[in-house]
PDB file of N, CA and C in Angstrom:
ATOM      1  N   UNK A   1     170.129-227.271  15.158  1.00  0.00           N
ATOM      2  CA  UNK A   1     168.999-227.121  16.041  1.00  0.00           C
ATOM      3  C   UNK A   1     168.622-225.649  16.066  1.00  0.00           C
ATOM      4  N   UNK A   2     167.317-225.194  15.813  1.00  0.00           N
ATOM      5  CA  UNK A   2     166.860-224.086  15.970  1.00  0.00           C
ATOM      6  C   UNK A   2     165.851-223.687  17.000  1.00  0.00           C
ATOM      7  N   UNK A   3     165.870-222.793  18.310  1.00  0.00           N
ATOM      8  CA  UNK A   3     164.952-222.709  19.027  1.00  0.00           C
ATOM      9  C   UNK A   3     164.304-221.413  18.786  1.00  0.00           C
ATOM     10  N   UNK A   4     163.062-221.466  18.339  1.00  0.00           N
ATOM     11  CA  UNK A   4     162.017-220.599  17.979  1.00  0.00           C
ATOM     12  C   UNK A   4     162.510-219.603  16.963  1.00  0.00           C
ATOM     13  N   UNK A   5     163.215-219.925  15.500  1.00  0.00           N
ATOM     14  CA  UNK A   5     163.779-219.308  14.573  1.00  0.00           C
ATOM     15  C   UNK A   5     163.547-217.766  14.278  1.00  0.00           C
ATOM     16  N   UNK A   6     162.183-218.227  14.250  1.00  0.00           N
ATOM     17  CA  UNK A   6     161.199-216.632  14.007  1.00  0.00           C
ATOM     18  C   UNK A   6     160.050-216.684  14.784  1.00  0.00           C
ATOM     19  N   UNK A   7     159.965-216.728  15.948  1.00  0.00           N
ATOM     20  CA  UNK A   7     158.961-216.194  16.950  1.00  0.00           C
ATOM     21  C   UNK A   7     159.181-214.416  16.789  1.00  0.00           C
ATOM     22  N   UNK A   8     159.733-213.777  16.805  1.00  0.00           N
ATOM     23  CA  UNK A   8     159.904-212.341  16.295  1.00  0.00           C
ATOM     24  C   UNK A   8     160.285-211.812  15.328  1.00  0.00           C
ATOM     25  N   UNK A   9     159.817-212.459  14.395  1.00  0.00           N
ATOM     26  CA  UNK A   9     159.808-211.537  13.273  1.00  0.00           C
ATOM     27  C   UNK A   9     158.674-210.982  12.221  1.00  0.00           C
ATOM     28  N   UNK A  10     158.444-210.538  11.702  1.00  0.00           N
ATOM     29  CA  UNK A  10     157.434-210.048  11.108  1.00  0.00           C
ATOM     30  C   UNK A  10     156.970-211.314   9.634  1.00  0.00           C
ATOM     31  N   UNK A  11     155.806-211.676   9.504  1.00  0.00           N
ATOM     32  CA  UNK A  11     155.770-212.851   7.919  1.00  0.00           C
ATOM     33  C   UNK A  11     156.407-212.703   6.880  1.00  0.00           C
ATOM     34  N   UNK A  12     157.100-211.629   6.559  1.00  0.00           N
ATOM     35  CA  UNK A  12     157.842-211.692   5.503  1.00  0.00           C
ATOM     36  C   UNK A  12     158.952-212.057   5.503  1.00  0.00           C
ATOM     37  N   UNK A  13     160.144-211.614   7.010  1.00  0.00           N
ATOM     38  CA  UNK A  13     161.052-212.649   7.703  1.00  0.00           C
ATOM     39  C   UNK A  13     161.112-213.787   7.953  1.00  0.00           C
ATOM     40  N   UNK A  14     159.821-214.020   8.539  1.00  0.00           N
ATOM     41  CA  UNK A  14     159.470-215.784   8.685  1.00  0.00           C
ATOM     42  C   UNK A  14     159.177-216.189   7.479  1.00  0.00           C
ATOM     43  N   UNK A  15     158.899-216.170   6.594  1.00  0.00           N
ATOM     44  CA  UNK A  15     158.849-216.699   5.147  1.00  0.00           C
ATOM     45  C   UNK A  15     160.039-216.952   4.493  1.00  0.00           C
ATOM     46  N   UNK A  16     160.808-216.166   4.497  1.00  0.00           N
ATOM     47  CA  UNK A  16     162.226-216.060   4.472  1.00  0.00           C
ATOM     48  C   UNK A  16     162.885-217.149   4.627  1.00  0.00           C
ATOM     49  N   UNK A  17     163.054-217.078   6.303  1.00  0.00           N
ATOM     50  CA  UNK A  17     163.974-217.987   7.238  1.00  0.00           C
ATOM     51  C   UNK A  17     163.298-219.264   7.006  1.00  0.00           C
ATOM     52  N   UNK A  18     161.753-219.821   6.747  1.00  0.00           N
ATOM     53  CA  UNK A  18     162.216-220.821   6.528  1.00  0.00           C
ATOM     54  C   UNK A  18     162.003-221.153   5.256  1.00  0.00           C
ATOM     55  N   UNK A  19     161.612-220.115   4.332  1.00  0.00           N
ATOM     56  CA  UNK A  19     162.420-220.978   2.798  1.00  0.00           C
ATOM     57  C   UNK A  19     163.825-221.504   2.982  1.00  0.00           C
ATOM     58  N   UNK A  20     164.543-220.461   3.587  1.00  0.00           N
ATOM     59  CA  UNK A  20     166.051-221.049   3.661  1.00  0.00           C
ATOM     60  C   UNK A  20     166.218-222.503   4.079  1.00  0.00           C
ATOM     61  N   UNK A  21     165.868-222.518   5.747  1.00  0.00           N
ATOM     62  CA  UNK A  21     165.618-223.676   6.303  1.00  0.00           C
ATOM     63  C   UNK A  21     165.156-225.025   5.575  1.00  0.00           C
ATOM     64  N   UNK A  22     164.532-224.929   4.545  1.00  0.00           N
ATOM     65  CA  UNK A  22     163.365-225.737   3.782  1.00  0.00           C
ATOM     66  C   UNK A  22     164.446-226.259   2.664  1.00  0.00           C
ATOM     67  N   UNK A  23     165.438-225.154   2.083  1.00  0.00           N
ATOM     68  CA  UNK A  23     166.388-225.262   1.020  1.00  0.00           C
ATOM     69  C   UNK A  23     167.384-225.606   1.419  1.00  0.00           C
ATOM     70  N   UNK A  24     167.929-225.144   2.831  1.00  0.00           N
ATOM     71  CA  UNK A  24     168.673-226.217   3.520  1.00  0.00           C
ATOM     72  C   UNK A  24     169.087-227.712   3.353  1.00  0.00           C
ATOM     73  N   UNK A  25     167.611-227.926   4.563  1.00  0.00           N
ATOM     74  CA  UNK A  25     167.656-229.366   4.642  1.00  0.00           C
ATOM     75  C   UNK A  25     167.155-230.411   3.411  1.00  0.00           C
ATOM     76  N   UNK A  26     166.636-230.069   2.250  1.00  0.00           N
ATOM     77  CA  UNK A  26     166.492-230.217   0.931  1.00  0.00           C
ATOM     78  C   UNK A  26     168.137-230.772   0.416  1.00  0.00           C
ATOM     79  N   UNK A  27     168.889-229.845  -0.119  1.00  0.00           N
ATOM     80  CA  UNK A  27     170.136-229.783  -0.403  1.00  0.00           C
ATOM     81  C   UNK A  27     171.561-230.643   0.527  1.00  0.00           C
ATOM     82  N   UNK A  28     171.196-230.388   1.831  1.00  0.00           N
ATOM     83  CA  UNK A  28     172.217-231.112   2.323  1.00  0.00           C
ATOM     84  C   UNK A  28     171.546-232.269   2.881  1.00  0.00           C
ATOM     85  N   UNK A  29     170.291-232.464   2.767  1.00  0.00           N
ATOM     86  CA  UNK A  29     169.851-234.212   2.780  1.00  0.00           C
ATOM     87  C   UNK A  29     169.778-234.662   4.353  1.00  0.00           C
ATOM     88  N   UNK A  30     169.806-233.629   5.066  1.00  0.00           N
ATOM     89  CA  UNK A  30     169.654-233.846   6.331  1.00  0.00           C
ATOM     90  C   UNK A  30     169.068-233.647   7.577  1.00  0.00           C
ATOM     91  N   UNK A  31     168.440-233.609   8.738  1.00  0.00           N
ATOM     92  CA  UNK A  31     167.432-233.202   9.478  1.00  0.00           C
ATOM     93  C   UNK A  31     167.443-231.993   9.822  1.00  0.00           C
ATOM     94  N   UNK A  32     166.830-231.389  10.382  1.00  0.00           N
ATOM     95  CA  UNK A  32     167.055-229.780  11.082  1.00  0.00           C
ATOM     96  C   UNK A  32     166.429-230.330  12.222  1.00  0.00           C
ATOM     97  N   UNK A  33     166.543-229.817  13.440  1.00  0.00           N
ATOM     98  CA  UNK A  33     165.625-229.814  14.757  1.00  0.00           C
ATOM     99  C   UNK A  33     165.347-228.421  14.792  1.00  0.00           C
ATOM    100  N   UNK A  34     163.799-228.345  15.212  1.00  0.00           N
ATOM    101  CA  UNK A  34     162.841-226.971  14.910  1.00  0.00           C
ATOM    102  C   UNK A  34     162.232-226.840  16.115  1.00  0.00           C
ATOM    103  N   UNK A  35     162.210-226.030  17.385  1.00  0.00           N
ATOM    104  CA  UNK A  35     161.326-225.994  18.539  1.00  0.00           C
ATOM    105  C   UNK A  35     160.609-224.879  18.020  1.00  0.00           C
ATOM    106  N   UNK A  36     159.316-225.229  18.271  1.00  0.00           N
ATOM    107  CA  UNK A  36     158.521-223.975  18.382  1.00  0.00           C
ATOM    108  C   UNK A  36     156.947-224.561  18.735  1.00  0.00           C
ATOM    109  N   UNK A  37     156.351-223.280  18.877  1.00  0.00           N
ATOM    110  CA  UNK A  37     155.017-223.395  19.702  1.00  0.00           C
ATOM    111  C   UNK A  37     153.880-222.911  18.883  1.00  0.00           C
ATOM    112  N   UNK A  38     154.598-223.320  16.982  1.00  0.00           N
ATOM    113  CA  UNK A  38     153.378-222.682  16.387  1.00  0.00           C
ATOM    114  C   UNK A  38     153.424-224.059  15.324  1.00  0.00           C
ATOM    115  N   UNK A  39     151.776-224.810  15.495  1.00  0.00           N
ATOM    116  CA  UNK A  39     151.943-225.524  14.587  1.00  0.00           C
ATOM    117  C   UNK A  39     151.464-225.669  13.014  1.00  0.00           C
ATOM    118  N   UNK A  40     151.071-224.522  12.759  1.00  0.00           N
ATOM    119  CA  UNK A  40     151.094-223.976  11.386  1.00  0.00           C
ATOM    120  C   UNK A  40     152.605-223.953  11.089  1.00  0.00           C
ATOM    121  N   UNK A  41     153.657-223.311  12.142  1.00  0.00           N
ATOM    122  CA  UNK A  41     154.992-223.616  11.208  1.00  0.00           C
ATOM    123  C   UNK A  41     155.919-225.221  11.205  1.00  0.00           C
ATOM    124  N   UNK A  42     155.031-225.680  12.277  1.00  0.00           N
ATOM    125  CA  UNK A  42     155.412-226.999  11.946  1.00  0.00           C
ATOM    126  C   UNK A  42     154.813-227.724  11.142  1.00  0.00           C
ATOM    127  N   UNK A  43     153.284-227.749  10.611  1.00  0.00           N
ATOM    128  CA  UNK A  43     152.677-227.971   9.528  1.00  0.00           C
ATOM    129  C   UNK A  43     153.519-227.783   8.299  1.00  0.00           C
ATOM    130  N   UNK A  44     154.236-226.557   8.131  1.00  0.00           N
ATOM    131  CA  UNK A  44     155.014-226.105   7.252  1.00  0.00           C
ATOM    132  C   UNK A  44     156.389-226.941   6.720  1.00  0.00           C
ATOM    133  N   UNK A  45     156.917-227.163   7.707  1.00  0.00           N
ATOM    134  CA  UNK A  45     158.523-227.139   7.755  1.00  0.00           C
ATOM    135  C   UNK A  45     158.471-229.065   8.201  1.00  0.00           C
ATOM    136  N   UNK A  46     157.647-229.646   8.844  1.00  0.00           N
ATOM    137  CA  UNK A  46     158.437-230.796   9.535  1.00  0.00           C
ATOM    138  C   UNK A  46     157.596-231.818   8.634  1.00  0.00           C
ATOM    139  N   UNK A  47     158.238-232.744   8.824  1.00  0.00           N
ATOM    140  CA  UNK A  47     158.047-234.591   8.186  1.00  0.00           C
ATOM    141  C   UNK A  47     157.726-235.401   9.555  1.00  0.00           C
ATOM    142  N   UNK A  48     158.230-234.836  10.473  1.00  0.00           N
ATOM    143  CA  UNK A  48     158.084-235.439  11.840  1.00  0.00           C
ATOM    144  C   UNK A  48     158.412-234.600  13.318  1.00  0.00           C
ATOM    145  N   UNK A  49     157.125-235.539  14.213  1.00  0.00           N
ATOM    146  CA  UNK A  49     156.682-233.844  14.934  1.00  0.00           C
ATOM    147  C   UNK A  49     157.106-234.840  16.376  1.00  0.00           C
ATOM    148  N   UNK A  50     157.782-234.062  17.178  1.00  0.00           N
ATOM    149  CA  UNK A  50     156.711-234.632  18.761  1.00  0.00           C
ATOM    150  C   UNK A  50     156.633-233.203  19.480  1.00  0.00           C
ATOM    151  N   UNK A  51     155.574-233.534  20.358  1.00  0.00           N
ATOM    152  CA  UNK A  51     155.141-232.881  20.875  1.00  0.00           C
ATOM    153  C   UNK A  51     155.015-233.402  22.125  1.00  0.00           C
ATOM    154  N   UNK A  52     155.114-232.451  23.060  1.00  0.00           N
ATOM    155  CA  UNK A  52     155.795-232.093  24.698  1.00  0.00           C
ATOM    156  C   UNK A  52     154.718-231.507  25.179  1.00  0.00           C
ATOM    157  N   UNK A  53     154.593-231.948  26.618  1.00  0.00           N
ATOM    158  CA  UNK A  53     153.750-230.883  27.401  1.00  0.00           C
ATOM    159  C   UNK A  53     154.684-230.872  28.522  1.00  0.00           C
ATOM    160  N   UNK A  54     154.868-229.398  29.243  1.00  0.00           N
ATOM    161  CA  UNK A  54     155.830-229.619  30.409  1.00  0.00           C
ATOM    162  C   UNK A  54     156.168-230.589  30.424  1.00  0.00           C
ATOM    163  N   UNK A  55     157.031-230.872  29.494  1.00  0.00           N
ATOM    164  CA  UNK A  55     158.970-231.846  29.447  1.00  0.00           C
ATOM    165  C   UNK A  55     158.078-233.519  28.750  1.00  0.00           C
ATOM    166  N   UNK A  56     157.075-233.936  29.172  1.00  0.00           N
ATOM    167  CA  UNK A  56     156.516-235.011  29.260  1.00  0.00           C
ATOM    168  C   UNK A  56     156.109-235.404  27.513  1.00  0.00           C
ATOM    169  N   UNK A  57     156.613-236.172  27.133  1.00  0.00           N
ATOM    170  CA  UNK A  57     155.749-236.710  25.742  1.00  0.00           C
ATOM    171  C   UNK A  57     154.246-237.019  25.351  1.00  0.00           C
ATOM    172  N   UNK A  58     153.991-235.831  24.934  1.00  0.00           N
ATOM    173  CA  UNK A  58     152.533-236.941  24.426  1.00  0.00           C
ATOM    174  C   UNK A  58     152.136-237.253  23.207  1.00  0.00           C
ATOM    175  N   UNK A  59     152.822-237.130  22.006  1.00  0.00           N
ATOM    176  CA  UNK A  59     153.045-238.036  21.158  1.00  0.00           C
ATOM    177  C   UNK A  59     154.146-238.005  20.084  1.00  0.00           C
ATOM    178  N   UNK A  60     154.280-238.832  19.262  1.00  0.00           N
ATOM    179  CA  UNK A  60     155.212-238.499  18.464  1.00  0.00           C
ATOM    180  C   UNK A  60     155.187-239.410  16.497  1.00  0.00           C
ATOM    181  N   UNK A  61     155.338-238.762  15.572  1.00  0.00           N
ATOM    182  CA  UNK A  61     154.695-239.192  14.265  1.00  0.00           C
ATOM    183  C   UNK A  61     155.412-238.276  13.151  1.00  0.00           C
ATOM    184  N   UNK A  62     154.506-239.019  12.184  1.00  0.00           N
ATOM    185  CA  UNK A  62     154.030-238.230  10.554  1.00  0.00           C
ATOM    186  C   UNK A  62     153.520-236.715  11.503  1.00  0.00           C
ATOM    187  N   UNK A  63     154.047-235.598  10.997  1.00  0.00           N
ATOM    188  CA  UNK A  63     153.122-234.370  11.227  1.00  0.00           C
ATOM    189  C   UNK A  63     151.577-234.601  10.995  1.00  0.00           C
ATOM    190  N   UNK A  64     151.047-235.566   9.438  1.00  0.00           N
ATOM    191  CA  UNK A  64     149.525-234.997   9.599  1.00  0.00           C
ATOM    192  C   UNK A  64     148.846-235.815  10.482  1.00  0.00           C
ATOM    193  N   UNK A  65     149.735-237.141  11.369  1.00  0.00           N
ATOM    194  CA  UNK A  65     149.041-237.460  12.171  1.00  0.00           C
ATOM    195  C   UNK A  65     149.176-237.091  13.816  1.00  0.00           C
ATOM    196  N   UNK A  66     150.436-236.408  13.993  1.00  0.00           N
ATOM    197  CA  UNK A  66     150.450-236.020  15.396  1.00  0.00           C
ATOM    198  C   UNK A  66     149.602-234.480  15.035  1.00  0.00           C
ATOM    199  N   UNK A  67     149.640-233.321  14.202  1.00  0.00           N
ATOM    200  CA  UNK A  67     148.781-232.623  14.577  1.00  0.00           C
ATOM    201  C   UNK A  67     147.648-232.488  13.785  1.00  0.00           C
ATOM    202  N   UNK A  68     146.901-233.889  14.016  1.00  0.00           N
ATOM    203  CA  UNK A  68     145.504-233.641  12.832  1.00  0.00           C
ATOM    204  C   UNK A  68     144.672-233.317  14.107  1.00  0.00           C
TER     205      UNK A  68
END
């Protein structure tokens, strides 16, 4: 589980961290949990999204359909 991996780091760090992340869960065939509040990097990184508003669900999917 990762909470906000690279919220501070500069794009060349965040590019980085989640190639790794990406080569990770690739290789060992298994999920990662990713919080964050940017969905360009969840565009990036996830197969499957939900999304929260204060604690509450409001939906959950395929990424291109929870954030189209």
């Amino acid at each position: 589980m990762l909470d906000e991996p690279t919220s501070a780091l500069d794009e060349a760090a965040r590019d980085s961290i989640e190639q790794t992340v990406a080569d990770l869960r690739e290789r060992l065939g298994t999920s990662i949990v990713i919080v964050t509040h940017d969905p360009a990097q969840a565009r990036r990184l996830a197969h499957w999204v939900i999304r929260l508003d204060q604690g509450r669900l409001l939906k959950q999917g395929p990424v291109e359909e929870v954030l189209a």
